[in-house]
C-alpha atoms as a PDB file:
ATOM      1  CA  UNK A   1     -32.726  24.887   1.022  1.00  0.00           C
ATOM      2  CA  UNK A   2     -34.919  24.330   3.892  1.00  0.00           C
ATOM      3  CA  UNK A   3     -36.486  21.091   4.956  1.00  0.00           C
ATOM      4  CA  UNK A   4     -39.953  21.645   6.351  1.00  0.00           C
ATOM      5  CA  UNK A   5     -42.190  18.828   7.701  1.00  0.00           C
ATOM      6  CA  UNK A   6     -45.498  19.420   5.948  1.00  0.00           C
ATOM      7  CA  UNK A   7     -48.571  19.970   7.015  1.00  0.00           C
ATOM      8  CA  UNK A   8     -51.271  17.590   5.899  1.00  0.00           C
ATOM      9  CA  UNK A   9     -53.618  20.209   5.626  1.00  0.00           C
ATOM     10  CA  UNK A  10     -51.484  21.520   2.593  1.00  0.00           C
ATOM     11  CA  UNK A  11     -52.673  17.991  -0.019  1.00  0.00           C
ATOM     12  CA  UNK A  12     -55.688  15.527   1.154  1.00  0.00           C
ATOM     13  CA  UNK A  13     -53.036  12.881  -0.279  1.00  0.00           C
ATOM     14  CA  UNK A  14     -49.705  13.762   1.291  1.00  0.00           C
ATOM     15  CA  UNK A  15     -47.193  11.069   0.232  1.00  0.00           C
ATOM     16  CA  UNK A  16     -45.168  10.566   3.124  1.00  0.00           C
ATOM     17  CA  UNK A  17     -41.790   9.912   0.556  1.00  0.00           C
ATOM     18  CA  UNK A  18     -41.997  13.731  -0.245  1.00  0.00           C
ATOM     19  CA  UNK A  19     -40.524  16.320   1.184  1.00  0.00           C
ATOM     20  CA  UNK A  20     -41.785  20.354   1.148  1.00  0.00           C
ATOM     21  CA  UNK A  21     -39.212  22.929   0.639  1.00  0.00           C
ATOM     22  CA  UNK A  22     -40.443  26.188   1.899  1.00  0.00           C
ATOM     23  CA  UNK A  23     -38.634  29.111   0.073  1.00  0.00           C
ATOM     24  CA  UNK A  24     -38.122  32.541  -0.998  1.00  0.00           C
ATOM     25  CA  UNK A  25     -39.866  34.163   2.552  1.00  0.00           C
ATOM     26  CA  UNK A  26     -42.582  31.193   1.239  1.00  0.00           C
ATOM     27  CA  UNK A  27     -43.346  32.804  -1.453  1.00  0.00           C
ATOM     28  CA  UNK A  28     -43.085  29.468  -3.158  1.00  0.00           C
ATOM     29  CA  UNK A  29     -43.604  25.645  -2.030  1.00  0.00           C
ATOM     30  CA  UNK A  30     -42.039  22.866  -3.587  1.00  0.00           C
ATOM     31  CA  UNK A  31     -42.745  19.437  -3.084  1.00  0.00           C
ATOM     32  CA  UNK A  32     -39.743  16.589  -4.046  1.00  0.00           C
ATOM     33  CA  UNK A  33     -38.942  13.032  -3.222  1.00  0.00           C
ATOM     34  CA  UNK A  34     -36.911  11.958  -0.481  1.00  0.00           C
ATOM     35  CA  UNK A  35     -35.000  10.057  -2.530  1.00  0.00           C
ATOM     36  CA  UNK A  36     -33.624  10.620  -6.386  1.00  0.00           C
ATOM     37  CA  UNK A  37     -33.584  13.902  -8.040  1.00  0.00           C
ATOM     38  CA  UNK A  38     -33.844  16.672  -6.318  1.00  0.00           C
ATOM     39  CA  UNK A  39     -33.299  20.619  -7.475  1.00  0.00           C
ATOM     40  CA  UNK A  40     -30.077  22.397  -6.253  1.00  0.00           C
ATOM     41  CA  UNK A  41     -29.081  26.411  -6.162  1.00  0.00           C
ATOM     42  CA  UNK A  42     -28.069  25.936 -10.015  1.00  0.00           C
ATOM     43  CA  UNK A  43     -31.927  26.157 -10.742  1.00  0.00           C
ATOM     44  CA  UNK A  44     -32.332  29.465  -8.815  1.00  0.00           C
ATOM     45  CA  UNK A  45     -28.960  31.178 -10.472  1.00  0.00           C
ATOM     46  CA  UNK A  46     -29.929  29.617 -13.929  1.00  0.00           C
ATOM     47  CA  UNK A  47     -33.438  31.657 -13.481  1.00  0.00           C
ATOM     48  CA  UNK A  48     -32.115  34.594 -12.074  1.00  0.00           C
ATOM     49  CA  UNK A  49     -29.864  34.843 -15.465  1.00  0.00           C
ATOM     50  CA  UNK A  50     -32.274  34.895 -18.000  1.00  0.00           C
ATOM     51  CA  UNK A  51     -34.135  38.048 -19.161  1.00  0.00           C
ATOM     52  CA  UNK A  52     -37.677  37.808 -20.718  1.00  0.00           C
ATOM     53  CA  UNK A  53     -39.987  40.282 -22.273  1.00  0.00           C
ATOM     54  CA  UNK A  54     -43.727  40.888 -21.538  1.00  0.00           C
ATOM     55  CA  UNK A  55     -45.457  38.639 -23.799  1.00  0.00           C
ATOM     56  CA  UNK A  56     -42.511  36.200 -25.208  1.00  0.00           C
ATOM     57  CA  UNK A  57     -43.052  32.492 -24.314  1.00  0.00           C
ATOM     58  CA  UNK A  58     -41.228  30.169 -22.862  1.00  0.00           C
ATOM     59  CA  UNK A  59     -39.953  26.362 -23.128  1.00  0.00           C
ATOM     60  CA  UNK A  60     -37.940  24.892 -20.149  1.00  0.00           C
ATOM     61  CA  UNK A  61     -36.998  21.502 -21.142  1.00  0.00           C
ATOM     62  CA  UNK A  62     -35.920  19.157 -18.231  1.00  0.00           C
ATOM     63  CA  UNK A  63     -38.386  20.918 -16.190  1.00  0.00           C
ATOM     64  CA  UNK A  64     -38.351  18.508 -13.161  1.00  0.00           C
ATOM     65  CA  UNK A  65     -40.700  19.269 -10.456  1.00  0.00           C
ATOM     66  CA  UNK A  66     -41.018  22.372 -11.989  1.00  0.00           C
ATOM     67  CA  UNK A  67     -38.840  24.737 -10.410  1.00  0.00           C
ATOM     68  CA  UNK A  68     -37.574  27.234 -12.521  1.00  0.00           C
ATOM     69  CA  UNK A  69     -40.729  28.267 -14.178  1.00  0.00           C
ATOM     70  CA  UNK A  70     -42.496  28.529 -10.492  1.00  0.00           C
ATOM     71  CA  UNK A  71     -39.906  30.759  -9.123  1.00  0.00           C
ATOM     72  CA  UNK A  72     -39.868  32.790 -11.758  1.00  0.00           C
ATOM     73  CA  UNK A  73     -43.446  33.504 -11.844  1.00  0.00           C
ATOM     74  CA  UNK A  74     -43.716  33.641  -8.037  1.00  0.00           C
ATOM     75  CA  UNK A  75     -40.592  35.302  -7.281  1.00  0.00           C
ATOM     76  CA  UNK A  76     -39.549  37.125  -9.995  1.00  0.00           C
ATOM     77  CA  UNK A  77     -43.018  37.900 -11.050  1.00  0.00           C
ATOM     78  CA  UNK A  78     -42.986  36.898 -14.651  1.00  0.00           C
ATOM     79  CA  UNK A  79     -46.154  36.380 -16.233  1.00  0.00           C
ATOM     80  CA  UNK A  80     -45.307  34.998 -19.489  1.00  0.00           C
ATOM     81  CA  UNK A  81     -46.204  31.784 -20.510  1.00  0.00           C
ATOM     82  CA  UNK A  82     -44.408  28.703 -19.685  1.00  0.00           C
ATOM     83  CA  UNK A  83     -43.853  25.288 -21.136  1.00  0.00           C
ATOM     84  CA  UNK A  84     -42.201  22.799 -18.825  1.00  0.00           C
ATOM     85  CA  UNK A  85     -41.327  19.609 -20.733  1.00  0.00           C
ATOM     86  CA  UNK A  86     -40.285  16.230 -18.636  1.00  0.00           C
ATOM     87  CA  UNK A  87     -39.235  13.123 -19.721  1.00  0.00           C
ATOM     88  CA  UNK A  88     -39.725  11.031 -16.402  1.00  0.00           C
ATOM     89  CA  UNK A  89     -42.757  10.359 -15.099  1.00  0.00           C
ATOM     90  CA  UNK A  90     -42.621  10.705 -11.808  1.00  0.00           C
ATOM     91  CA  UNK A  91     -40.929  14.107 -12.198  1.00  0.00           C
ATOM     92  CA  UNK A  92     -43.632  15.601 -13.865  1.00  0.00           C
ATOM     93  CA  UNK A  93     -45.987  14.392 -11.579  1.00  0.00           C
ATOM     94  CA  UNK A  94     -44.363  16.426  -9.076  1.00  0.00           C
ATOM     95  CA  UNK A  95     -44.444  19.420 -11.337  1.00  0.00           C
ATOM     96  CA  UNK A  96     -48.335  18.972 -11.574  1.00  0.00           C
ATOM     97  CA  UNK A  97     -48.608  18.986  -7.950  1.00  0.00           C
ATOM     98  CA  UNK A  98     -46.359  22.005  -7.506  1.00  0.00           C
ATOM     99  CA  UNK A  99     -48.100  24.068 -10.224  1.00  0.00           C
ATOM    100  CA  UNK A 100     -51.684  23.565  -8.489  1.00  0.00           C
ATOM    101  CA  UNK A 101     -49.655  24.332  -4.857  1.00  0.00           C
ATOM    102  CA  UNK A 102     -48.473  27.717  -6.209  1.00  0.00           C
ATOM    103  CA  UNK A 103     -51.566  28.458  -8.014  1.00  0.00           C
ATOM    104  CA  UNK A 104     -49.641  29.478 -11.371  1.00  0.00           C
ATOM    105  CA  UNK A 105     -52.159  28.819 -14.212  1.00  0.00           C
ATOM    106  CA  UNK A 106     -49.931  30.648 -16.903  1.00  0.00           C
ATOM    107  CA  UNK A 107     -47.359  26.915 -16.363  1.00  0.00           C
ATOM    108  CA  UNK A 108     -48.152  24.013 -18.511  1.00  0.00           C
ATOM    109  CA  UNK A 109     -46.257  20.903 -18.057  1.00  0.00           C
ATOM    110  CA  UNK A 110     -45.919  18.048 -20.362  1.00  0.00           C
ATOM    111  CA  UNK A 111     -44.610  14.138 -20.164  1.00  0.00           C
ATOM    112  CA  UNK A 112     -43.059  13.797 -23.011  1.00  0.00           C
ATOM    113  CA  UNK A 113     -38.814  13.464 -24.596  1.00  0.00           C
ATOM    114  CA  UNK A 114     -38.020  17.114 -26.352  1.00  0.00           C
ATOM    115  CA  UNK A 115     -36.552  14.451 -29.200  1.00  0.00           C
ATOM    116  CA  UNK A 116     -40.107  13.276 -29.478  1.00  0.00           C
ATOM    117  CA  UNK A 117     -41.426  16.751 -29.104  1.00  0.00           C
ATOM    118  CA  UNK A 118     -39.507  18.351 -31.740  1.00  0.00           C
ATOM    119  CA  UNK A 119     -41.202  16.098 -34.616  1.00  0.00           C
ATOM    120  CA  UNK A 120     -44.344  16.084 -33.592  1.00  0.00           C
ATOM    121  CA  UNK A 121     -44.702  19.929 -33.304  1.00  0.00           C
ATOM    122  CA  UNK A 122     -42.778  21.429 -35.513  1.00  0.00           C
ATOM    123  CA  UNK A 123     -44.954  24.545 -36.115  1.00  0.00           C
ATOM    124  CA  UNK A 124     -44.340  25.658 -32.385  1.00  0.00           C
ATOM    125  CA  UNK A 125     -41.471  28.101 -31.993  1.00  0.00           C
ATOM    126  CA  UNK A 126     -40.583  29.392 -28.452  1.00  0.00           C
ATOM    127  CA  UNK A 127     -39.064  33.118 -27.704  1.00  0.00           C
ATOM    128  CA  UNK A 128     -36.824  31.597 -25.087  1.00  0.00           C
ATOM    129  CA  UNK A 129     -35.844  27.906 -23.743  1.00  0.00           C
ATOM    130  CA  UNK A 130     -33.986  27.605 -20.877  1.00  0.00           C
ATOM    131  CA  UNK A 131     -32.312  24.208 -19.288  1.00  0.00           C
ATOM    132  CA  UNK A 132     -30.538  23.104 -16.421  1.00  0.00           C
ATOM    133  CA  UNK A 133     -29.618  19.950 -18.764  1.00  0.00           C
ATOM    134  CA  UNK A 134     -27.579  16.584 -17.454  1.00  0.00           C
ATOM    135  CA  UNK A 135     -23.487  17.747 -17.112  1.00  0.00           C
ATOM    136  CA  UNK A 136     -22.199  14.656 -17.155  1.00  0.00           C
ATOM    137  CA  UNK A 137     -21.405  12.371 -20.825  1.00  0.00           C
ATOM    138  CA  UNK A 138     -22.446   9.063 -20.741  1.00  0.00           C
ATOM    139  CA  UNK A 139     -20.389   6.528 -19.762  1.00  0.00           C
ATOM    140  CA  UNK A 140     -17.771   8.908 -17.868  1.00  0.00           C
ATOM    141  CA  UNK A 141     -18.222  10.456 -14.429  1.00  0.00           C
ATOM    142  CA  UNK A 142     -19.248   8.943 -10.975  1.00  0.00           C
ATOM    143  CA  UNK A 143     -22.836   7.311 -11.357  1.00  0.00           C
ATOM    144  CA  UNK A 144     -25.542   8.329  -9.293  1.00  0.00           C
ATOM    145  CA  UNK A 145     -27.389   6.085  -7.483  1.00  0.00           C
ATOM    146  CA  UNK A 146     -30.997   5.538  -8.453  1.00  0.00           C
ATOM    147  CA  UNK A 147     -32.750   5.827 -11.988  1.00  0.00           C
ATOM    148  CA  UNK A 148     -34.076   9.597 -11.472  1.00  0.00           C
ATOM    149  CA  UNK A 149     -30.604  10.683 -10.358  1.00  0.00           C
ATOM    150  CA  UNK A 150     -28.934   9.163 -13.063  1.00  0.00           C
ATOM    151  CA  UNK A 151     -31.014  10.171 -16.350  1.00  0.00           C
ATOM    152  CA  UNK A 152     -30.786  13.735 -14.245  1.00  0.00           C
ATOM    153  CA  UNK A 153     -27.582  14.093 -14.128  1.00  0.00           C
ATOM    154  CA  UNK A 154     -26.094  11.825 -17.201  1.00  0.00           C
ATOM    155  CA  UNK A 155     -26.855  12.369 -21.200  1.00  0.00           C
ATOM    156  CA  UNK A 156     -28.785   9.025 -21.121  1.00  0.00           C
ATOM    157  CA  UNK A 157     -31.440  10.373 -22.501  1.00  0.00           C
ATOM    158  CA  UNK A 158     -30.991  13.796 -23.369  1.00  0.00           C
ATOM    159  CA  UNK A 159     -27.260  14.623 -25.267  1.00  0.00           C
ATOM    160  CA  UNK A 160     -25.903  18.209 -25.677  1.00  0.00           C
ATOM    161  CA  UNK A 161     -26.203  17.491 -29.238  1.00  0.00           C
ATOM    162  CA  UNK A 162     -30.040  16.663 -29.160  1.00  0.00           C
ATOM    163  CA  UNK A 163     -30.429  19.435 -26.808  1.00  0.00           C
ATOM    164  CA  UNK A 164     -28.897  22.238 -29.034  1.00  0.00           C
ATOM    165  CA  UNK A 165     -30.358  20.821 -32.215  1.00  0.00           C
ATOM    166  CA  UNK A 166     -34.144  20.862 -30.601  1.00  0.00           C
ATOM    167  CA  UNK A 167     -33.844  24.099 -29.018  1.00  0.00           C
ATOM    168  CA  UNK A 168     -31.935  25.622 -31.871  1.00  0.00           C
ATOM    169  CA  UNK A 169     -35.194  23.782 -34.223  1.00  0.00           C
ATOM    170  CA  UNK A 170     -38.124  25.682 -31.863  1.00  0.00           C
ATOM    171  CA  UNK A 171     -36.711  28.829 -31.031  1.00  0.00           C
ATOM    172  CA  UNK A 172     -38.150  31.968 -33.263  1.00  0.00           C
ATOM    173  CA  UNK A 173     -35.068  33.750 -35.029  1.00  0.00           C
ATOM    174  CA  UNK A 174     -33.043  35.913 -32.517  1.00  0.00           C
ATOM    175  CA  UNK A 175     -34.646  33.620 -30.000  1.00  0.00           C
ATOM    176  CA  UNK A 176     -32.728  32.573 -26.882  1.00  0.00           C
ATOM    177  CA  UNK A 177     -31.291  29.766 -25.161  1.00  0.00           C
ATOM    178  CA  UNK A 178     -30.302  29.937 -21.652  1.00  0.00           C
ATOM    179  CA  UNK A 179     -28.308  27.105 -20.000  1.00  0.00           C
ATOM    180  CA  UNK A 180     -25.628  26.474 -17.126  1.00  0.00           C
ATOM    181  CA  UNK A 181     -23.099  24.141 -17.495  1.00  0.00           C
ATOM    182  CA  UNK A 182     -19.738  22.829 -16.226  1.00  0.00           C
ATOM    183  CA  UNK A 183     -16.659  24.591 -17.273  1.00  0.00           C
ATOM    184  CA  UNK A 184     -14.705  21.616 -18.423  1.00  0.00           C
ATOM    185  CA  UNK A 185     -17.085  21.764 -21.456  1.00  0.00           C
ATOM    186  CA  UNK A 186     -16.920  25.520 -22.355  1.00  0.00           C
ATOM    187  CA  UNK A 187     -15.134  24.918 -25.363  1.00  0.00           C
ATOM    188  CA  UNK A 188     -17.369  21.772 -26.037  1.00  0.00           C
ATOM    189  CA  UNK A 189     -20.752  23.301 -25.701  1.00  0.00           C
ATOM    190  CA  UNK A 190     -19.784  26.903 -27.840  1.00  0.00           C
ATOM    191  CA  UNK A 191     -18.530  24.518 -30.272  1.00  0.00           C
ATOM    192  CA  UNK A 192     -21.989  22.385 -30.838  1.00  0.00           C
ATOM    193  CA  UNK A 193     -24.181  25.660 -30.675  1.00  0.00           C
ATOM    194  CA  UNK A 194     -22.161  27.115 -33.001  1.00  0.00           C
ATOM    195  CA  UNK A 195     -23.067  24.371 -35.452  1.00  0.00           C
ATOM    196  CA  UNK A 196     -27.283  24.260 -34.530  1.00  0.00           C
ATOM    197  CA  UNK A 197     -26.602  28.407 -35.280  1.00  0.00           C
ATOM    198  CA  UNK A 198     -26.285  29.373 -31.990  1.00  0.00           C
ATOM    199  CA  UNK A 199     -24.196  31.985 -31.145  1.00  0.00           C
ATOM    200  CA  UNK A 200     -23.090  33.079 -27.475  1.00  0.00           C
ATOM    201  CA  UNK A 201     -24.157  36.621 -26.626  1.00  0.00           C
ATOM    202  CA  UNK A 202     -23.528  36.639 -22.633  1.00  0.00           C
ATOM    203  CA  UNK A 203     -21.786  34.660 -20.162  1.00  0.00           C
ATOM    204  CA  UNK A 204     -21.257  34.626 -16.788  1.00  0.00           C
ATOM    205  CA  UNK A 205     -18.472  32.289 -14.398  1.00  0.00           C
ATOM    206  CA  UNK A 206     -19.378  30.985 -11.063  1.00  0.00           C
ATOM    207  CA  UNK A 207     -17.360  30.198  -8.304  1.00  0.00           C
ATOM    208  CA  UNK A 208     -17.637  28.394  -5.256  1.00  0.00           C
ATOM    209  CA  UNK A 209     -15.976  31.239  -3.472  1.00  0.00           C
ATOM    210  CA  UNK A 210     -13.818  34.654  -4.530  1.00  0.00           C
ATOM    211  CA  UNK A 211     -10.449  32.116  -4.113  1.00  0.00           C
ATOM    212  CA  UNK A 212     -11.796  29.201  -5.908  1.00  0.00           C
ATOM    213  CA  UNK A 213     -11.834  28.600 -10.025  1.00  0.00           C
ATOM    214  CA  UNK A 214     -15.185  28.989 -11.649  1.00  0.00           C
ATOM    215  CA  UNK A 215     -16.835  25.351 -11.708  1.00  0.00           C
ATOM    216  CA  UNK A 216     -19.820  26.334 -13.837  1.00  0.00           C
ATOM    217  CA  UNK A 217     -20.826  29.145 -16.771  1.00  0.00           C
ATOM    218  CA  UNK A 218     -24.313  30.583 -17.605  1.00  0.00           C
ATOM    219  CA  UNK A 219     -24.586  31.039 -21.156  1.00  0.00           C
ATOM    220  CA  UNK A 220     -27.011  33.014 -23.095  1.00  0.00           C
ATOM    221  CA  UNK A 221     -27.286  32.140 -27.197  1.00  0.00           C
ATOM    222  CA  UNK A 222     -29.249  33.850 -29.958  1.00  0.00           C
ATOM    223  CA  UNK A 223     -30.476  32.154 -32.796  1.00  0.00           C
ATOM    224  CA  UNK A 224     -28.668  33.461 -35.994  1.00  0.00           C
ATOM    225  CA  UNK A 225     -26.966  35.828 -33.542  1.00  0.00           C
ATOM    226  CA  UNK A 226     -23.850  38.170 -34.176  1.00  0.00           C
ATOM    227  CA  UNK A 227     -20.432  36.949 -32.667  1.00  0.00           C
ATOM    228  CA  UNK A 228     -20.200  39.512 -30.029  1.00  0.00           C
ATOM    229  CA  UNK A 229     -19.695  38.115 -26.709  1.00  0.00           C
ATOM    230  CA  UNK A 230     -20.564  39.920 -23.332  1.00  0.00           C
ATOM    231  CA  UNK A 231     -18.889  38.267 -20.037  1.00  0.00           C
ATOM    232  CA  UNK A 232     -20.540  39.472 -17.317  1.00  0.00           C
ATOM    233  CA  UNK A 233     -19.071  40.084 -13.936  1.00  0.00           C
ATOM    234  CA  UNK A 234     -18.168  36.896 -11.706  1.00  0.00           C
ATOM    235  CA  UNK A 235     -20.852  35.040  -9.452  1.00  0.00           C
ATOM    236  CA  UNK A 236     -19.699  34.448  -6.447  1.00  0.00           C
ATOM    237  CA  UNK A 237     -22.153  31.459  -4.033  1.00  0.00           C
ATOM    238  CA  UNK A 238     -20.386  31.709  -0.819  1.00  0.00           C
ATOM    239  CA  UNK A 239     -18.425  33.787   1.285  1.00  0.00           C
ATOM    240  CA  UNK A 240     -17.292  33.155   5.200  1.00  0.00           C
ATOM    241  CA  UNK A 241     -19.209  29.877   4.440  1.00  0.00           C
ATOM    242  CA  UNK A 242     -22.579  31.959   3.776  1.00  0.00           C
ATOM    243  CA  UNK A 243     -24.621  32.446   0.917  1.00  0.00           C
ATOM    244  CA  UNK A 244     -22.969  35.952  -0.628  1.00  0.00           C
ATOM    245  CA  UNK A 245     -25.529  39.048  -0.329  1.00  0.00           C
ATOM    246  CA  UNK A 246     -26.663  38.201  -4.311  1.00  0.00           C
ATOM    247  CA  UNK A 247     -26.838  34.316  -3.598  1.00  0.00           C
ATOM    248  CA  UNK A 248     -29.243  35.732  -0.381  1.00  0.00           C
ATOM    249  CA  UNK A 249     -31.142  38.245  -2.484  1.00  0.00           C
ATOM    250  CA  UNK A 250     -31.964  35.141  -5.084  1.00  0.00           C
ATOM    251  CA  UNK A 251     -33.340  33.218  -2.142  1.00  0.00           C
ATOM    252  CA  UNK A 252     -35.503  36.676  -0.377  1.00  0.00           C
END
C-alpha cells in the first residue's frame, strides 16, 4: 500500500487528516484517516476469493471506507450491485467519499448495525455477503488504540454469532457467505455456521510465507449447502520479502 500526498485538485474539501492510497496501476483511489482504522491486504485477498454471477447482488457488511466493493468493481470489473453496510460513522463517511472518487454508481452504502438491519428489512435477501469481520473476542487479545481501531478489530459490536445469524437470515437459499478469518478459530467459526445452516463449501489457508503456518483461512458457505468441502491450494503473501507473483497480480 502506497502513501500518496494528494492533490487538492482531487476534493474542493481535502481534510488534511486523510490520507490517499493510490492502487491497482490507479485504477482505484482510496481515501482513509491518518489515524484509526485503516484497510490491510486481507481486504484485497478476501475479494479476490469470492466468485459472483452477472446479476446476483451483493451485501458487504463492515464495509469500512468501502474497499472491497470498489476494487471489485474497478479492478475486477464486477458490475453487480453492491450493498456496503457500516456501523461507524465516520467510516462510512469515507465510503461516500470514495464511491463518488471512483465514480461507481452500482455501490450503495448505508450507516446503520447489520443487528439493526436484519429486523427492519427482513424481506431483503442478498445472493452473496461477504465480510472482513473483527478477529479478535471481546475481552481477550491486545487492544487497539483508538475507538475505530478497536470496534474494527474486536466483537464489540459485531459477534461471530450475530454475524452468522444475520447473514445466514438475508442470504437467498444456496446463497453465499464469504469471510476470512484467523485460524485459531477454524473449528470455532465451522461450528457456529453450522448451526445458522451454513455449510463450508471452499476454503483456502494463507501463509505469511511457504515456511510459515497458515495464520488466516478464506471460507466460502452455502446456505442449506451439502457437506462437501473443497480446500483449495495454499496462498502464499510473501516470498524473498516480496509480494508473491499472485499477491502482485491482486495489486496490477
Amino acid at each position: 500500500m502506497i502513501n500518496i500526498k494528494p492533490e487538492l485538485s482531487l476534493t474542493e474539501n481535502f481534510d488534511k487528516d486523510l490520507t490517499l492510497e493510490i492502487l491497482c496501476n490507479e485504477k482505484i483511489k482510496i481515501f482513509q484517516r491518518k489515524k484509526g482504522y485503516r484497510f490491510s491486504i486481507d481486504a484485497i485477498i478476501l475479494a479476490n476469493f469470492v466468485r459472483l454471477k452477472r446479476y446476483e447482488k451483493v451485501l458487504d457488511i463492515g464495509t469500512g471506507c468501502g474497499i472491497i466493493p470498489i476494487y471489485m468493481t474497478k479492478v475486477m470489473g464486477y458490475k453487480n450491485k453492491f450493498i456496503g453496510i457500516e456501523i461507524q460513522k465516520e467510516l462510512y463517511e469515507l465510503a461516500l467519499k470514495n464511491k463518488e472518487l471512483n465514480s461507481c454508481e452500482n455501490i450503495e452504502f448505508i450507516h446503520d448495525d447489520i443487528k439493526a438491519y436484519v429486523n427492519n428489512f427482513k424481506n431483503i435477501t442478498f445472493d452473496a455477503i461477504i465480510s472482513n469481520p473483527p478477529y479478535t473476542k471481546e475481552q481477550t487479545g491486545r487492544k487497539c488504540p483508538g475507538q475505530s481501531r478497536l470496534i474494527a478489530r474486536h466483537e464489540t459490536l459485531l459477534p461471530l454469532e450475530s454475524l452468522l445469524n444475520g447473514a445466514s437470515k438475508m442470504l437467498k437459499q444456496k446463497g453465499r457467505l464469504y469471510l476470512i478469518y484467523p485460524v485459531k478459530r477454524l473449528g470455532e467459526l465451522i461450528w457456529r455456521a453450522q448451526s445458522e445452516k451454513l455449510e463450508a463449501k471452499r476454503i483456502r489457508f494463507v501463509h505469511p510465507r511457504k515456511d510459515k503456518q497458515a495464520n488466516l483461512f478464506l471460507v466460502e458457505f452455502v446456505k442449506r449447502g451439502g457437506i462437501e468441502l473443497i480446500v483449495e491450494k495454499p496462498l502464499y503473501i510473501y516470498e524473498n520479502f516480496y509480494y508473491t507473483e499472485e499477491i502482485q497480480h491482486y495489486y496490477a
